[in-house]
N, C-alpha and C. Protein backbone atom coordinates (compact mmCIF):
# COMPACT_ATOMS: atom_id res chain seq x y z
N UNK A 1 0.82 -1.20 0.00
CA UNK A 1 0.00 0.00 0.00
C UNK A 1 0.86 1.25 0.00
N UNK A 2 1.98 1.30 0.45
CA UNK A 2 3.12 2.46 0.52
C UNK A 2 3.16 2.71 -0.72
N UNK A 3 2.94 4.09 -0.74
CA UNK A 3 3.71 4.40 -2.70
C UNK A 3 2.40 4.26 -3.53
N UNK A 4 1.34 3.40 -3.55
CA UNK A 4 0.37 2.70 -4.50
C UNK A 4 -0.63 4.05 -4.07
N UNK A 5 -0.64 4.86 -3.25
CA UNK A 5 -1.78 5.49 -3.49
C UNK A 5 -1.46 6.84 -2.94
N UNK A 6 -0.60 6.98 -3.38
CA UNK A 6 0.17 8.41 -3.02
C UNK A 6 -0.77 9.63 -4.05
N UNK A 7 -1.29 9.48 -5.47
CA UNK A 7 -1.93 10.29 -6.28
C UNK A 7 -3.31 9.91 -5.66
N UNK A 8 -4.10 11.23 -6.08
CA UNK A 8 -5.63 11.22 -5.66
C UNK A 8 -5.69 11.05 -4.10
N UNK A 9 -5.13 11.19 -3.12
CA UNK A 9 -5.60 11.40 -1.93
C UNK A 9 -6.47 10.62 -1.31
N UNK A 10 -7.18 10.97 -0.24
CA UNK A 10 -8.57 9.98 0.24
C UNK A 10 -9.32 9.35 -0.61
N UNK A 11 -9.70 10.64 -1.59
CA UNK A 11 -10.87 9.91 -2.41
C UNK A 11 -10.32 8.77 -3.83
N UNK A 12 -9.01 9.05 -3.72
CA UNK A 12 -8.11 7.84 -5.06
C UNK A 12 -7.91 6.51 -4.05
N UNK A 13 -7.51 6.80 -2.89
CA UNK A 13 -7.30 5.41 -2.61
C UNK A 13 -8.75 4.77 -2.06
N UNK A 14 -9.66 5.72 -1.88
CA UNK A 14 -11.23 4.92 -1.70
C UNK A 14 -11.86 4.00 -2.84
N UNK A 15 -11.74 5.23 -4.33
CA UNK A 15 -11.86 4.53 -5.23
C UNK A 15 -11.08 3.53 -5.59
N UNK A 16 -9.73 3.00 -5.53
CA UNK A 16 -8.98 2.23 -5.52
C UNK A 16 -8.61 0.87 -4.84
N UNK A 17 -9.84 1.00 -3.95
CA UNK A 17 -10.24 -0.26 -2.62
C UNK A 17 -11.62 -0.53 -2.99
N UNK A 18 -12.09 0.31 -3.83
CA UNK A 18 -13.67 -0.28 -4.13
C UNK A 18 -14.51 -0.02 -2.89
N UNK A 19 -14.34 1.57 -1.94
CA UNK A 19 -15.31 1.75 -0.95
C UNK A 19 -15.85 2.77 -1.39
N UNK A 20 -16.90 2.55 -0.82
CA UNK A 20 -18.21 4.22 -0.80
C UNK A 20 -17.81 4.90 -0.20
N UNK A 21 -17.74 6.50 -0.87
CA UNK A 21 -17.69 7.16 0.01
C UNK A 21 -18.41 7.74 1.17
N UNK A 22 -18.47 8.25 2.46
CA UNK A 22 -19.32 8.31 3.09
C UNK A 22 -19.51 9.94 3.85
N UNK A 23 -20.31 10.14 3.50
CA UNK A 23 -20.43 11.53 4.25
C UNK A 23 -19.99 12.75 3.12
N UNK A 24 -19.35 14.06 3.46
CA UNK A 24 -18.93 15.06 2.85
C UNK A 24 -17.71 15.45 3.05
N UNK A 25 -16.99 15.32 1.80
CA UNK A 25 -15.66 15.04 1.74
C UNK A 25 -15.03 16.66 2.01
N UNK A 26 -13.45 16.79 3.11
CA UNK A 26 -13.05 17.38 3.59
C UNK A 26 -13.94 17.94 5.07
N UNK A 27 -14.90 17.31 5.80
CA UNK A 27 -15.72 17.11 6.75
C UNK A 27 -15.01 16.25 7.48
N UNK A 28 -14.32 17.10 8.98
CA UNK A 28 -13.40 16.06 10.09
C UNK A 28 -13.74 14.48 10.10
N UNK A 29 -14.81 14.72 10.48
CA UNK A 29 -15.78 13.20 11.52
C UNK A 29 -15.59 12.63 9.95
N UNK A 30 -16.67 13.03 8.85
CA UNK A 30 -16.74 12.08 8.09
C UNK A 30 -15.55 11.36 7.02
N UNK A 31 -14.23 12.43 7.28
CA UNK A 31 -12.98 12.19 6.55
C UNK A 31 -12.28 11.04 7.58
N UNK A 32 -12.68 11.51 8.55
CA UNK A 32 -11.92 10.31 9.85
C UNK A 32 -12.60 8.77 9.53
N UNK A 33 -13.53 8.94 9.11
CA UNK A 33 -14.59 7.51 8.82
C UNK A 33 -14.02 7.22 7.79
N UNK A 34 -14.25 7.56 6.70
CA UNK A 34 -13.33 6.95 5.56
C UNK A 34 -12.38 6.26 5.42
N UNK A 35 -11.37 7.34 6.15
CA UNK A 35 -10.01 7.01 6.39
C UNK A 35 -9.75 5.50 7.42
N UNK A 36 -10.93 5.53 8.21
CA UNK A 36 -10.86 4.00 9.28
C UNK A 36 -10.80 3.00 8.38
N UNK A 37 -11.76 3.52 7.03
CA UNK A 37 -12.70 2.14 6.63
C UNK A 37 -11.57 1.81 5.76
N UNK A 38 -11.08 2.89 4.80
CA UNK A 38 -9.64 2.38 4.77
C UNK A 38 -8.41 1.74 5.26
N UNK A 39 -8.29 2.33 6.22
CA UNK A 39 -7.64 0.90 6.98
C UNK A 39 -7.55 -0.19 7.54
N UNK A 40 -9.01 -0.56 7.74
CA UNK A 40 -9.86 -1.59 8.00
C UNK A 40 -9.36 -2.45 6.81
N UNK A 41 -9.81 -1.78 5.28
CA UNK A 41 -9.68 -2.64 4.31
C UNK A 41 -8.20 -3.10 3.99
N UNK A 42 -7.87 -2.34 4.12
CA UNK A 42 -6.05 -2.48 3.82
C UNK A 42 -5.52 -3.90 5.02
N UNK A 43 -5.83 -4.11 6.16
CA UNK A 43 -5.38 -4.56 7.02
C UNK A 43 -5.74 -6.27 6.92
N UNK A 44 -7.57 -6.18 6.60
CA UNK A 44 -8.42 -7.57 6.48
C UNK A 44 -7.65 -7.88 4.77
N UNK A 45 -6.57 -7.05 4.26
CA UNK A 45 -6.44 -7.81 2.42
C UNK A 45 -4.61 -8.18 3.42
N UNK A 46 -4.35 -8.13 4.52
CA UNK A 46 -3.01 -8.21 4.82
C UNK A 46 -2.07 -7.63 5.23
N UNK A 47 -2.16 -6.33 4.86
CA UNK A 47 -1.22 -5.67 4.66
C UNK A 47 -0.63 -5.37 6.46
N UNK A 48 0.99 -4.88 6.53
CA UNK A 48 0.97 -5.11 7.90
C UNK A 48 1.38 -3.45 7.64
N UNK A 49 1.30 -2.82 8.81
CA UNK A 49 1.12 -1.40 9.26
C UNK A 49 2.64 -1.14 9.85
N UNK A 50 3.33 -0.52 9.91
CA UNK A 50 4.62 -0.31 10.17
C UNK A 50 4.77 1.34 10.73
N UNK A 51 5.62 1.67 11.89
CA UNK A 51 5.52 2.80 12.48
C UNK A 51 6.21 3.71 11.59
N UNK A 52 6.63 5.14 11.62
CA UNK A 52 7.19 5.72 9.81
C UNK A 52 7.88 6.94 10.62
N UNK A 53 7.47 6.75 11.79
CA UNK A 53 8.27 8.43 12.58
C UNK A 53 9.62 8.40 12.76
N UNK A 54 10.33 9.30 12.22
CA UNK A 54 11.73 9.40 12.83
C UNK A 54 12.10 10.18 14.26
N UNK A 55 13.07 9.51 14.70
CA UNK A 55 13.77 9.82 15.68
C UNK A 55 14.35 10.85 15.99
C-alpha cells in the first residue's frame, strides 16, 4: 500500500479499494470515517502497518 496510493488522496485510494464514500468530503468526523474504513480494508487484504516516525 506504501507508494500505490500516493496520487488522488482519500478519495483515489477509496476509489482504488472499491469503498463508498461516506459523508462530505473534507468534513473532520466524516474524513476520519473513511479514512478507518480504509484501513480496515487495507489490514483484512493483509497488509501489515509499520511505524514511519523518525527519531
Amino acid at each position: 500500500a506504501v507508494g500505490k496510493y500516493s496520487h488522488g488522496g482519500m478519495m483515489g485510494m477509496l476509489n482504488d479499494l472499491n469503498i463508498r464514500h461516506v459523508g462530505r468530503h473534507h468534513s473532520g468526523i466524516d474524513d476520519c470515517k473513511n479514512i478507518a474504513e480504509i484501513l480496515k480494508v487495507l489490514a483484512e487484504r493483509g497488509y501489515v502497518f509499520h511505524e514511519n516516525r523518525k527519531q
